[in-house]
N, C-alpha and C. Protein backbone atom coordinates (compact mmCIF):
# COMPACT_ATOMS: atom_id res chain seq x y z
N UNK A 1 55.15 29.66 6.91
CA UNK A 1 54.78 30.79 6.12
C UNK A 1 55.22 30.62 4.66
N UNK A 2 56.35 30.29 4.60
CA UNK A 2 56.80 30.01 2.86
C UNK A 2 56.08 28.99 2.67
N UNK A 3 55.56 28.00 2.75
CA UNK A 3 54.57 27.15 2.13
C UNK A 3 53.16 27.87 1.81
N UNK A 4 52.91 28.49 2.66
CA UNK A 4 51.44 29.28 2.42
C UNK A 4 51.77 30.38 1.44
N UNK A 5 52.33 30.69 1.33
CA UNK A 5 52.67 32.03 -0.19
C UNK A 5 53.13 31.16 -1.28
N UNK A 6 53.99 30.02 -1.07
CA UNK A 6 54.37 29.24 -2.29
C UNK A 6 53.17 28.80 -2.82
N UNK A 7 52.04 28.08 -2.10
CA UNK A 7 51.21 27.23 -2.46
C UNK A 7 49.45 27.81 -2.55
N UNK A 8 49.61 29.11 -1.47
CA UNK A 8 48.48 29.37 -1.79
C UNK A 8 47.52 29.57 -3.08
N UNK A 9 48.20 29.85 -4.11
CA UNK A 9 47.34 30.16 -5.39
C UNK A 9 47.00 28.84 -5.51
N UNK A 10 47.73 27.59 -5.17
CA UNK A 10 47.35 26.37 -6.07
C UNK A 10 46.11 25.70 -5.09
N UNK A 11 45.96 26.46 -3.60
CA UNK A 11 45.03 25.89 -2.50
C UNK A 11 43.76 26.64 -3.26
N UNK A 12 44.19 27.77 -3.16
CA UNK A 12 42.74 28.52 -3.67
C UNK A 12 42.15 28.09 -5.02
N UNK A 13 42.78 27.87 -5.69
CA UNK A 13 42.49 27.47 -7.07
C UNK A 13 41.82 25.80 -6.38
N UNK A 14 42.46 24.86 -5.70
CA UNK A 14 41.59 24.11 -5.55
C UNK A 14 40.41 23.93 -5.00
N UNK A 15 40.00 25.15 -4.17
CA UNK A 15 38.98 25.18 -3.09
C UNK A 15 37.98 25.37 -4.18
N UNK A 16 38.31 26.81 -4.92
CA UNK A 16 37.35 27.02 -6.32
C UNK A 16 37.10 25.95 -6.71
N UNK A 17 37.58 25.11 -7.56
CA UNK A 17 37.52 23.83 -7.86
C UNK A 17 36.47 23.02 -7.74
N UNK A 18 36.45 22.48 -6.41
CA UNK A 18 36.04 22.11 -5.26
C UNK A 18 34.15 22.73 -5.00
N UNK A 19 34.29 23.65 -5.02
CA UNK A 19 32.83 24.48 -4.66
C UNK A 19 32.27 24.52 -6.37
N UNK A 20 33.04 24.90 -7.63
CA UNK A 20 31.93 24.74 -8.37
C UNK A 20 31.43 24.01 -8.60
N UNK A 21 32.32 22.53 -8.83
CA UNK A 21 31.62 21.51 -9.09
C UNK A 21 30.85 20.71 -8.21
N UNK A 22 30.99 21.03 -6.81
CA UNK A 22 29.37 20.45 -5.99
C UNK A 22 28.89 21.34 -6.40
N UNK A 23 28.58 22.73 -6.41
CA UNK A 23 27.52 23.42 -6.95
C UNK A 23 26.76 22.69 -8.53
N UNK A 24 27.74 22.43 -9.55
CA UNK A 24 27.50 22.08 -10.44
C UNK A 24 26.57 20.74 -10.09
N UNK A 25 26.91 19.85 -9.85
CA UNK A 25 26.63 18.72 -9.04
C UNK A 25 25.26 18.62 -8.56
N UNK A 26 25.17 19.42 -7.90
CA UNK A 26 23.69 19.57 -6.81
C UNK A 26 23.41 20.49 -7.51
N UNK A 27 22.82 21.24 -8.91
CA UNK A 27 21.87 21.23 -10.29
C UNK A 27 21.65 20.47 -10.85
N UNK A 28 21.95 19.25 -10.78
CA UNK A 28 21.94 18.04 -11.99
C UNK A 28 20.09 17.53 -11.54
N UNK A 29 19.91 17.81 -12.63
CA UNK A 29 18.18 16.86 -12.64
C UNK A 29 18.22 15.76 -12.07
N UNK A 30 16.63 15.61 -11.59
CA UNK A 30 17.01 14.07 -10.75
C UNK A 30 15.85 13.91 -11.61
N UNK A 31 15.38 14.10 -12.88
CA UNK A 31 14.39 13.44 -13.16
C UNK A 31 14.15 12.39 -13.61
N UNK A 32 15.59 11.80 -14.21
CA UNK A 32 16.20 10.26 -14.70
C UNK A 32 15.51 9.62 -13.51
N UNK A 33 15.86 9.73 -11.95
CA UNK A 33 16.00 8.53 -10.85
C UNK A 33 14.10 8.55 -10.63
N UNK A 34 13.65 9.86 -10.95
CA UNK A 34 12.02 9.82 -10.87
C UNK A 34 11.42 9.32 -11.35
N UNK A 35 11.54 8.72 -12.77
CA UNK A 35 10.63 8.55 -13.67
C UNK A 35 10.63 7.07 -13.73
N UNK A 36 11.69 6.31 -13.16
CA UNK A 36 11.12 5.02 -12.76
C UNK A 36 10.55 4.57 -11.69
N UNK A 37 10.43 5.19 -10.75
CA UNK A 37 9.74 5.48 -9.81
C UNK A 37 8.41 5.83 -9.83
N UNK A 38 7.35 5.54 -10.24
CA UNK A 38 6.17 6.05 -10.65
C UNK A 38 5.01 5.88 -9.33
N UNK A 39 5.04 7.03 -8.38
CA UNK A 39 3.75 7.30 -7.09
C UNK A 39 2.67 6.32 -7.75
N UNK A 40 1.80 5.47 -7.14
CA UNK A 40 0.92 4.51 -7.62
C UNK A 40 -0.17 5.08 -6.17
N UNK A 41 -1.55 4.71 -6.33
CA UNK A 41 -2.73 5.33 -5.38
C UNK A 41 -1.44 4.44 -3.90
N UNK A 42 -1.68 5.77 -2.63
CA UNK A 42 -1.64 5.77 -1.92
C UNK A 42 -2.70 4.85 -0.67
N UNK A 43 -2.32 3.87 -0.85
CA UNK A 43 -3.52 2.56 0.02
C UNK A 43 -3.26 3.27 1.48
N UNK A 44 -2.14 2.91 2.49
CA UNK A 44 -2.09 2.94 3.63
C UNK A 44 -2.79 4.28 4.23
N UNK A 45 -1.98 5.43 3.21
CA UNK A 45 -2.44 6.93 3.91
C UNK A 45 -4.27 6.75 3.84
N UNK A 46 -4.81 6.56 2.30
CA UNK A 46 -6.03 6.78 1.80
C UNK A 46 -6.95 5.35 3.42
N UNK A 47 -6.79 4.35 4.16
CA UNK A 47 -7.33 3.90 4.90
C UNK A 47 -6.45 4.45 6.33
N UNK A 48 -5.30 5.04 6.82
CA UNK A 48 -5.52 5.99 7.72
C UNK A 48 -6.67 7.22 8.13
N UNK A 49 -6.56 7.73 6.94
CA UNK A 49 -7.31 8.69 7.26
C UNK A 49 -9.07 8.39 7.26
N UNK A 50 -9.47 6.98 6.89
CA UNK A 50 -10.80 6.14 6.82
C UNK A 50 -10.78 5.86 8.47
N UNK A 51 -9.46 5.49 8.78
CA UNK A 51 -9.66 4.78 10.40
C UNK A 51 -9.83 6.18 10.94
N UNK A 52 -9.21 7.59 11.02
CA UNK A 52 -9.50 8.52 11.44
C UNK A 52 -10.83 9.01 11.60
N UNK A 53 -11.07 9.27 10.07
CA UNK A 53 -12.89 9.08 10.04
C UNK A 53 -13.54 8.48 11.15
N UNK A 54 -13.79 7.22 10.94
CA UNK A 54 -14.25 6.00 11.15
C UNK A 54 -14.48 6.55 13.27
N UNK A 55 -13.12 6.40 13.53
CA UNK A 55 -13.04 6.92 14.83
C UNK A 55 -13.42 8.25 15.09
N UNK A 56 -13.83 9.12 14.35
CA UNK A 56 -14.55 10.29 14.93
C UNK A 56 -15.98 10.17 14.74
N UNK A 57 -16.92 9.44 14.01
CA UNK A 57 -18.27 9.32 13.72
C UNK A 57 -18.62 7.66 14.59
N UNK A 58 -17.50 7.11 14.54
CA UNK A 58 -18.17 5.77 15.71
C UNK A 58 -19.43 5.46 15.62
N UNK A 59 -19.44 5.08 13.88
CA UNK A 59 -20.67 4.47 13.50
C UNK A 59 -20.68 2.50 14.50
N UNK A 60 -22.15 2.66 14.36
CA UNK A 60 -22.88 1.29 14.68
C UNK A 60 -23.02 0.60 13.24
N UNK A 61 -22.06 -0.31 13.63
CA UNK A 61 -21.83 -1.48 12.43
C UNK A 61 -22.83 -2.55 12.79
N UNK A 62 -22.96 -3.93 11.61
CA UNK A 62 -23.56 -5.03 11.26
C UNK A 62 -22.43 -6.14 11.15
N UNK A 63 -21.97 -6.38 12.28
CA UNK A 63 -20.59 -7.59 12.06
C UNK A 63 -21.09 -8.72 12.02
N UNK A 64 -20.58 -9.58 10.39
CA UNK A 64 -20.82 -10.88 10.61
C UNK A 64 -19.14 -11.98 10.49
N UNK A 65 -19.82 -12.44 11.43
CA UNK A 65 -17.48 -13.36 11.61
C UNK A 65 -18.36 -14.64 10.87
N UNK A 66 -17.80 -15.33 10.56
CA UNK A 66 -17.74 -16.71 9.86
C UNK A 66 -16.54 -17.16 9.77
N UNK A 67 -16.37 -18.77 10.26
CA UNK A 67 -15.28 -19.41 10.38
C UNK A 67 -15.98 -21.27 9.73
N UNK A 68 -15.89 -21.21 8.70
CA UNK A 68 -15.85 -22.55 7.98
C UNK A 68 -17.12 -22.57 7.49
N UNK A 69 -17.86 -23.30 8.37
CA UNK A 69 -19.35 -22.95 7.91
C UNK A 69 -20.44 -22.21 9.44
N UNK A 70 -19.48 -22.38 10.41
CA UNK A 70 -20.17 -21.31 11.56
C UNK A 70 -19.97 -19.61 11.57
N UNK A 71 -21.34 -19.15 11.76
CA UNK A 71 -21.21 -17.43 11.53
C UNK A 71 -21.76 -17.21 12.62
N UNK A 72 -21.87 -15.71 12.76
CA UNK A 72 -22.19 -15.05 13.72
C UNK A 72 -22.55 -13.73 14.18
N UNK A 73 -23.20 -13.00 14.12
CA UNK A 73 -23.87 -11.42 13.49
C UNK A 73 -24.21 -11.01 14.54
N UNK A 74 -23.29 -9.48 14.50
CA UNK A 74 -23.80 -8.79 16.27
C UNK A 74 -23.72 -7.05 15.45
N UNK A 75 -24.31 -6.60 16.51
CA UNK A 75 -24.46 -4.73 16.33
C UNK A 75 -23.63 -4.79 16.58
N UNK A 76 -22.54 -3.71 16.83
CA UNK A 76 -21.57 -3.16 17.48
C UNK A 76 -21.02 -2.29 16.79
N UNK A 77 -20.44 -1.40 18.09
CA UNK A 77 -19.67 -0.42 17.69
C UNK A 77 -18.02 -1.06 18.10
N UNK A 78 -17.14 -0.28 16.77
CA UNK A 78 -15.77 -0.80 16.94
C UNK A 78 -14.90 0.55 17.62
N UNK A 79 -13.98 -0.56 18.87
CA UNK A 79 -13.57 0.20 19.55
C UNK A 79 -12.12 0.63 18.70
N UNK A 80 -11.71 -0.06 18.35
CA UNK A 80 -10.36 0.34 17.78
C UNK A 80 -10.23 -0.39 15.89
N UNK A 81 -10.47 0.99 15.43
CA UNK A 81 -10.26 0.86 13.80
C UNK A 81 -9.35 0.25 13.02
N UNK A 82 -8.17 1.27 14.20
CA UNK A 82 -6.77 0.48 13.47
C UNK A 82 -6.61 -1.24 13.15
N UNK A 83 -7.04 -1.99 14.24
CA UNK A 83 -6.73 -3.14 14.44
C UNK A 83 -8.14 -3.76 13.37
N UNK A 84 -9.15 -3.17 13.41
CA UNK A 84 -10.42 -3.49 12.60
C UNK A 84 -9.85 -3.61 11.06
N UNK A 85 -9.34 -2.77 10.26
CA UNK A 85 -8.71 -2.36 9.02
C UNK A 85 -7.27 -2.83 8.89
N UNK A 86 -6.50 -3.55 9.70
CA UNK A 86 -5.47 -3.72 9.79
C UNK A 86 -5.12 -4.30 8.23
N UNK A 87 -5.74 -5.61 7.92
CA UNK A 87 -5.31 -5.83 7.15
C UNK A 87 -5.28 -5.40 5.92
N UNK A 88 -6.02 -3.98 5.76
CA UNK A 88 -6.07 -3.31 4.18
C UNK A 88 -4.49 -2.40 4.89
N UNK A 89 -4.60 -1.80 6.23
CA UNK A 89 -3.56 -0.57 5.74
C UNK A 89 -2.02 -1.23 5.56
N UNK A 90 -2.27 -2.83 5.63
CA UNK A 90 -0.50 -3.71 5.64
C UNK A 90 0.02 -3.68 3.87
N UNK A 91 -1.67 -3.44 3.28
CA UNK A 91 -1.33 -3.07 1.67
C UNK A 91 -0.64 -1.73 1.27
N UNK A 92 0.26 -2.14 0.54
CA UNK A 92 1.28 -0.65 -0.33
C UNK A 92 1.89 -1.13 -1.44
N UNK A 93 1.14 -0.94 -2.91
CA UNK A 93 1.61 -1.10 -3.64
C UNK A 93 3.14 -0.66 -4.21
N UNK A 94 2.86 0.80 -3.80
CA UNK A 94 4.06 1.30 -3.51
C UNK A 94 5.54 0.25 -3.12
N UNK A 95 5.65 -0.25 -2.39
CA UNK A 95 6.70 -0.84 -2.27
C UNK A 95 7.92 -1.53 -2.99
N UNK A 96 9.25 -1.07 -2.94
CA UNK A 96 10.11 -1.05 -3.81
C UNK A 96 9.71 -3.06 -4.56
N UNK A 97 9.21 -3.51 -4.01
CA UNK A 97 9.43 -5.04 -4.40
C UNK A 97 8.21 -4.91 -5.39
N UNK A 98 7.50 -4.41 -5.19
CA UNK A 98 6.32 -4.15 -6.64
C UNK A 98 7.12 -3.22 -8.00
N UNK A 99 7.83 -2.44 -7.92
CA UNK A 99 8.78 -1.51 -8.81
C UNK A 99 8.71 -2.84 -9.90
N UNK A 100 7.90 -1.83 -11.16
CA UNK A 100 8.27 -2.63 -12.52
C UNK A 100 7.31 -3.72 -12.88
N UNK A 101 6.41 -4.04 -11.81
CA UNK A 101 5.80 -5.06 -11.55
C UNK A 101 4.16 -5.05 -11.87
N UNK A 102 3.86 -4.11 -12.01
CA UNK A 102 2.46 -3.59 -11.72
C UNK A 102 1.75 -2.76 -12.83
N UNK A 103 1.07 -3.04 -13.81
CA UNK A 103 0.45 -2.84 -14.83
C UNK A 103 -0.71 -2.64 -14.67
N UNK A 104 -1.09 -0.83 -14.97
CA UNK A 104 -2.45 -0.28 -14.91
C UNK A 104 -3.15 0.08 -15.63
N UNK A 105 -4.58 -0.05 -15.74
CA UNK A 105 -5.39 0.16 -16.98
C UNK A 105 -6.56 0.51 -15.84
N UNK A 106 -7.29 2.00 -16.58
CA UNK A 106 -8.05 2.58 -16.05
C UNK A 106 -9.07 3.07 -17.24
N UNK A 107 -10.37 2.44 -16.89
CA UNK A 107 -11.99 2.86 -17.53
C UNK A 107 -12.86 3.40 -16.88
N UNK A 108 -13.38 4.78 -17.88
CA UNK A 108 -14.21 5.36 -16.95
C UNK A 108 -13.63 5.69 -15.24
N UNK A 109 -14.33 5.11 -14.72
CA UNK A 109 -14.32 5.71 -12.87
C UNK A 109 -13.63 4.67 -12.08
N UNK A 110 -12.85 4.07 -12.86
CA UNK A 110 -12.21 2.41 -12.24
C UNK A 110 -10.90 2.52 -13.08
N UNK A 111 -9.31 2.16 -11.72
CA UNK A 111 -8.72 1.78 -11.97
C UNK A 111 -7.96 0.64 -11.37
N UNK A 112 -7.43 0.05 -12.46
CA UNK A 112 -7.06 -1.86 -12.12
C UNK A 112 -5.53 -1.95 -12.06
N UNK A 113 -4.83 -1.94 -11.27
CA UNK A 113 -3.69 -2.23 -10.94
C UNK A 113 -3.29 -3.99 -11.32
N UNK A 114 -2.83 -4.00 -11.76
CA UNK A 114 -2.46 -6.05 -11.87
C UNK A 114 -1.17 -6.25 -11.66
N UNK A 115 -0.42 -6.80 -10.73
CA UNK A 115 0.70 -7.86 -10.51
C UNK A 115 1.06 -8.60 -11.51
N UNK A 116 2.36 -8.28 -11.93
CA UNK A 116 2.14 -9.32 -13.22
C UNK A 116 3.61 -10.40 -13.03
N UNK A 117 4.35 -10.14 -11.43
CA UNK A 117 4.94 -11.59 -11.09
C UNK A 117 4.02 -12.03 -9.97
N UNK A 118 4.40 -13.35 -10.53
CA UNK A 118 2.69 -14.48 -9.54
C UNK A 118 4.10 -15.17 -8.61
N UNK A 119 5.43 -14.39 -8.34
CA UNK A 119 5.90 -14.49 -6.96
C UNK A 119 5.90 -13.99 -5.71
N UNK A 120 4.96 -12.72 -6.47
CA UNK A 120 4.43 -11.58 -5.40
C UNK A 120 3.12 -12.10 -4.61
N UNK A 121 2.90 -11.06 -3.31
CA UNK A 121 1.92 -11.57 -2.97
C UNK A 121 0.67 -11.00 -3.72
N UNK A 122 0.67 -10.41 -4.06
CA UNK A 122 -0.50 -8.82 -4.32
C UNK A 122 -0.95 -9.50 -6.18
N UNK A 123 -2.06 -9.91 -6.30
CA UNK A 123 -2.55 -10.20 -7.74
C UNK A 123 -2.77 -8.89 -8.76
N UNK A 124 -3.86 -8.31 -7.63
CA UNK A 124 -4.57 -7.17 -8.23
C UNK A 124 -5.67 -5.99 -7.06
N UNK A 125 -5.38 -5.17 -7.46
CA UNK A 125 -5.81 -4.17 -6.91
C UNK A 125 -6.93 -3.09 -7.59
N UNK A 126 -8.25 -3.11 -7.79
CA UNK A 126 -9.41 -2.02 -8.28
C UNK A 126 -9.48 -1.15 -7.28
N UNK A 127 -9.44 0.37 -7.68
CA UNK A 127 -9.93 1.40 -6.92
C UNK A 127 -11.19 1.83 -7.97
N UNK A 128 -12.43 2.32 -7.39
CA UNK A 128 -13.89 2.86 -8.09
C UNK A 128 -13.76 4.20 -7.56
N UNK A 129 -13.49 5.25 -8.46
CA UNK A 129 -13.32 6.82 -7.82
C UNK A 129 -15.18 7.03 -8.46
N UNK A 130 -15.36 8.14 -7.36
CA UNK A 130 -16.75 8.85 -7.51
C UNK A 130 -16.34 10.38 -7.37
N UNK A 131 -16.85 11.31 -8.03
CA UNK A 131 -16.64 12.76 -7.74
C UNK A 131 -14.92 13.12 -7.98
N UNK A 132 -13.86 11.86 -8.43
CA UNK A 132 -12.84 12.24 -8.34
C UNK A 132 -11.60 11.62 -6.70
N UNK A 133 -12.79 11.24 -5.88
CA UNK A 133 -12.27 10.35 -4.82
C UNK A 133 -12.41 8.80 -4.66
N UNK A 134 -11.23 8.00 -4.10
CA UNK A 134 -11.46 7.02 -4.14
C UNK A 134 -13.19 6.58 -3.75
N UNK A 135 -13.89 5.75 -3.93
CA UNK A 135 -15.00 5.36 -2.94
C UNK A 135 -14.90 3.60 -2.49
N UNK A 136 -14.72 2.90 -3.51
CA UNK A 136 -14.45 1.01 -3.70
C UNK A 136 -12.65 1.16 -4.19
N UNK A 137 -12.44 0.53 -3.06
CA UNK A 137 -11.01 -0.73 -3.11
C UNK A 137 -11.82 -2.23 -3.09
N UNK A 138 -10.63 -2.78 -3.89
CA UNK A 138 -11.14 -3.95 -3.90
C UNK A 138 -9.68 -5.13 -4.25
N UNK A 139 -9.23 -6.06 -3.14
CA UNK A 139 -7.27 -5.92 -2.96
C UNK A 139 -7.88 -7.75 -2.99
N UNK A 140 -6.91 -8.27 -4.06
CA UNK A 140 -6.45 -10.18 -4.00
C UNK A 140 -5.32 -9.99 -4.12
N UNK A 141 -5.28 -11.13 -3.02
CA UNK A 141 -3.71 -11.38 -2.61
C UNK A 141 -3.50 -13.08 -2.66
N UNK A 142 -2.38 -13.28 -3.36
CA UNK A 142 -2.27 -14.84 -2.60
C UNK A 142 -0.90 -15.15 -2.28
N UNK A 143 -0.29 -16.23 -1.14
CA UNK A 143 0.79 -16.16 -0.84
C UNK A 143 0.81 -17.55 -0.28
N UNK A 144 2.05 -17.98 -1.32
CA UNK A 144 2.03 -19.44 -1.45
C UNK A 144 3.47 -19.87 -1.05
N UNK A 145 3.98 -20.71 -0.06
CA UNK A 145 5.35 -21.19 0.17
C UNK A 145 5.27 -22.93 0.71
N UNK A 146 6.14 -23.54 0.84
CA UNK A 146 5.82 -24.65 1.28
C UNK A 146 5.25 -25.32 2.43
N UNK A 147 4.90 -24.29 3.23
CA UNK A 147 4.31 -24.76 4.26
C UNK A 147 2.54 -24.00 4.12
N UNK A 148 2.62 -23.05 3.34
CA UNK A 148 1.06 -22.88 3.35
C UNK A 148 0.58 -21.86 2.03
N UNK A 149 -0.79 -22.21 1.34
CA UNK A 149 -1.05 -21.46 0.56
C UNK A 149 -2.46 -20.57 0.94
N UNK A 150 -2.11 -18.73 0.44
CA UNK A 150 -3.49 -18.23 1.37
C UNK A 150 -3.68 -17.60 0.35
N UNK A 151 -5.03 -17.27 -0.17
CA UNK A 151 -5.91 -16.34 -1.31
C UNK A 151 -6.91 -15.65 -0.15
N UNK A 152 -6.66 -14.58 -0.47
CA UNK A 152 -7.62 -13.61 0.52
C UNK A 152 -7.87 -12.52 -0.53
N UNK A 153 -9.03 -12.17 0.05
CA UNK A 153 -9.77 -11.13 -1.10
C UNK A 153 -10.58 -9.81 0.03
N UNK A 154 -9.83 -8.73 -0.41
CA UNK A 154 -10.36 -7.62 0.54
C UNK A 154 -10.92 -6.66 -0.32
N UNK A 155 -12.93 -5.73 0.41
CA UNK A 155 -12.94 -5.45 -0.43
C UNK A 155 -13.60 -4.11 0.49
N UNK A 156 -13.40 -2.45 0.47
CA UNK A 156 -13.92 -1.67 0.80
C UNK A 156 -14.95 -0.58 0.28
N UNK A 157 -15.79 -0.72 1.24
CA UNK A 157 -16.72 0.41 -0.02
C UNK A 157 -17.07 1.46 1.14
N UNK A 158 -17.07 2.81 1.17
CA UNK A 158 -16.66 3.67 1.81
C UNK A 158 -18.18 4.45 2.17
N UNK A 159 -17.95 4.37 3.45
CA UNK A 159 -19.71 4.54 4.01
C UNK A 159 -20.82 3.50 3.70
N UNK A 160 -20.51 2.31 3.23
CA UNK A 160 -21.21 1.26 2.99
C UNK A 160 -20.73 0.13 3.77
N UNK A 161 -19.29 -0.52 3.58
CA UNK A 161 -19.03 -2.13 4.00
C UNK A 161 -17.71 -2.41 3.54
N UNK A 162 -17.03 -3.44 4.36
CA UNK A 162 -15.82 -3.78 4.02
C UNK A 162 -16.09 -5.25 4.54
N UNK A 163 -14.75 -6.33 3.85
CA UNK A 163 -14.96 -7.26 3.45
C UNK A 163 -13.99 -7.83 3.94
N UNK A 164 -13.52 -8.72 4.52
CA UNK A 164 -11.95 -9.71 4.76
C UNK A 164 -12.56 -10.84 4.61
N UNK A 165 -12.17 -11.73 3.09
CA UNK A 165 -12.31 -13.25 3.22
C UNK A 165 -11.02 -13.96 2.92
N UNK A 166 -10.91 -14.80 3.51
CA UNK A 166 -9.54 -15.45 3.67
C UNK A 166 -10.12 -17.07 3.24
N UNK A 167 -9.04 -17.94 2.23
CA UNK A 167 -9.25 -19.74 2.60
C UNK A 167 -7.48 -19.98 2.33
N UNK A 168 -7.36 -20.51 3.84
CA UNK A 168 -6.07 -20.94 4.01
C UNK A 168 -5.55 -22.73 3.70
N UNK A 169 -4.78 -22.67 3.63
CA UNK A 169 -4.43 -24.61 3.42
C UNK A 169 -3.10 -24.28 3.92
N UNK A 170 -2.59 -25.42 4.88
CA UNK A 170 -1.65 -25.45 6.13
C UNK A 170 -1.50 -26.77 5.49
N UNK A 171 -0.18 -27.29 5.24
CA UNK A 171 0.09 -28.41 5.37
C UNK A 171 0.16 -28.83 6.90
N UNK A 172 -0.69 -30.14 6.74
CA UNK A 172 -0.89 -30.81 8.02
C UNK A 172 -1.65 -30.62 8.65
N UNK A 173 -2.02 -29.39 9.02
CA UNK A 173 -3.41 -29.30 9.42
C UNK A 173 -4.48 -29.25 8.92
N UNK A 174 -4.34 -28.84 7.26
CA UNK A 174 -5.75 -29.08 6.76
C UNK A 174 -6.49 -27.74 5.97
N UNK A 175 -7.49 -27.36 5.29
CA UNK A 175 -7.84 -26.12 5.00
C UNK A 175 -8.62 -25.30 6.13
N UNK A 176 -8.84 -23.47 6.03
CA UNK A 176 -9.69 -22.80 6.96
C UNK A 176 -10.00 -21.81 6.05
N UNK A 177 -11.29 -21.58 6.30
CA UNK A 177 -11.99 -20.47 5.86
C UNK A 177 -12.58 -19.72 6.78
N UNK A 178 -12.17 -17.82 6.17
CA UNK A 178 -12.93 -17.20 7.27
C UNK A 178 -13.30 -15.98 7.05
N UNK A 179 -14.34 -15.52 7.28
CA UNK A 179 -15.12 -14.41 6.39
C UNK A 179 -15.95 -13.84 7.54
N UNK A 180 -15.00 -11.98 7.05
CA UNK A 180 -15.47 -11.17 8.29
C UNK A 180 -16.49 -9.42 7.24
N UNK A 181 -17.46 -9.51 7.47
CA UNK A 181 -18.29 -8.53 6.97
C UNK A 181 -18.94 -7.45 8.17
N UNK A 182 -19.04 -6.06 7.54
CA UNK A 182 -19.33 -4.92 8.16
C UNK A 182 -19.81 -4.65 7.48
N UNK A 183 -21.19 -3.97 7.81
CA UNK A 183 -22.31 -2.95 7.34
C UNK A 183 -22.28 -1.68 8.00
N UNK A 184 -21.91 -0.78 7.42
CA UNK A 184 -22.48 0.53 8.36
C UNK A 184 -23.57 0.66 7.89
């Protein structure tokens, strides 16, 4: 009890203490940590919600596969989108390893994202807005290490066609090319 009457003013006085300044604290702007941070077009969400689409209208596509110089062209309907689009929704510019990296210039109804370290994979990225919505992506990538160099060029056009062309070089085994097209 004599400690708690000796000391209480100096407890309370610290608790005060204590509470204004997290209060103080948690007001502090975070707009410093925002503003290098700059939201860039949303790729993954903007082709989720395409595979969503896509899977509720279960359009009859025009698939042509090509592998070197053999192709191959069938009707079909695609059973699973996700895996169809895979390789656009693995794109996110967004990603902390692009931060700082990525220089945009936008004309008219087109904007051009550019990579400007060539240690990245991601070169450049065009989105073509119509009405204010995306309509054309259009994604080069290349990714080069000592065992293999790949330039792939993806390109979507929305209610029209999408594009995956790939030319790989494998040390040791040699080059591959392979080019996959959809018509709705």
């Amino acid at each position: 009890m004599f400690w708690y009457k000796r000391h209480k003013y100096s407890v309370f006085r610290t608790i005060i203490t204590l509470a204004l300044s997290s209060a103080l604290f948690s007001c502090v702007s975070t707009d410093t940590a925002t503003k290098d941070q700059v939201k860039l077009f949303d790729l993954p969400s903007f082709f989720q919600s395409e595979i969503k689409r896509l899977a509720a209208t279960n359009p009859t596509i025009t698939k042509t596969v090509r592998k070197d110089s053999i192709s191959e062209v069938k009707q079909i309907k695609i059973e699973n989108w996700e895996t169809e689009l895979s390789s656009f929704v693995t794109i996110d510019i967004n990603k902390p390893a692009y931060d700082g990296y990525v220089d945009v210039d936008s004309i008219n109804h087109l904007v051009t994202y550019t990579v400007t370290n060539p240690d990245l994979d991601l070169s450049c990225i065009q989105i073509q807005y119509e009405n204010g919505k995306a309509n054309a992506i259009v994604i080069e990538r290349k990714v080069k290490n000592s065992l293999y160099n790949t330039t792939e060029f993806l390109e979507y056009r929305k209610n029209d066609s999408y594009t995956v062309e790939k030319n790989q070089s494998v040390k040791a085994v040699g080059e591959n090319y392979y080019k996959i097209e959809g018509k709705f």
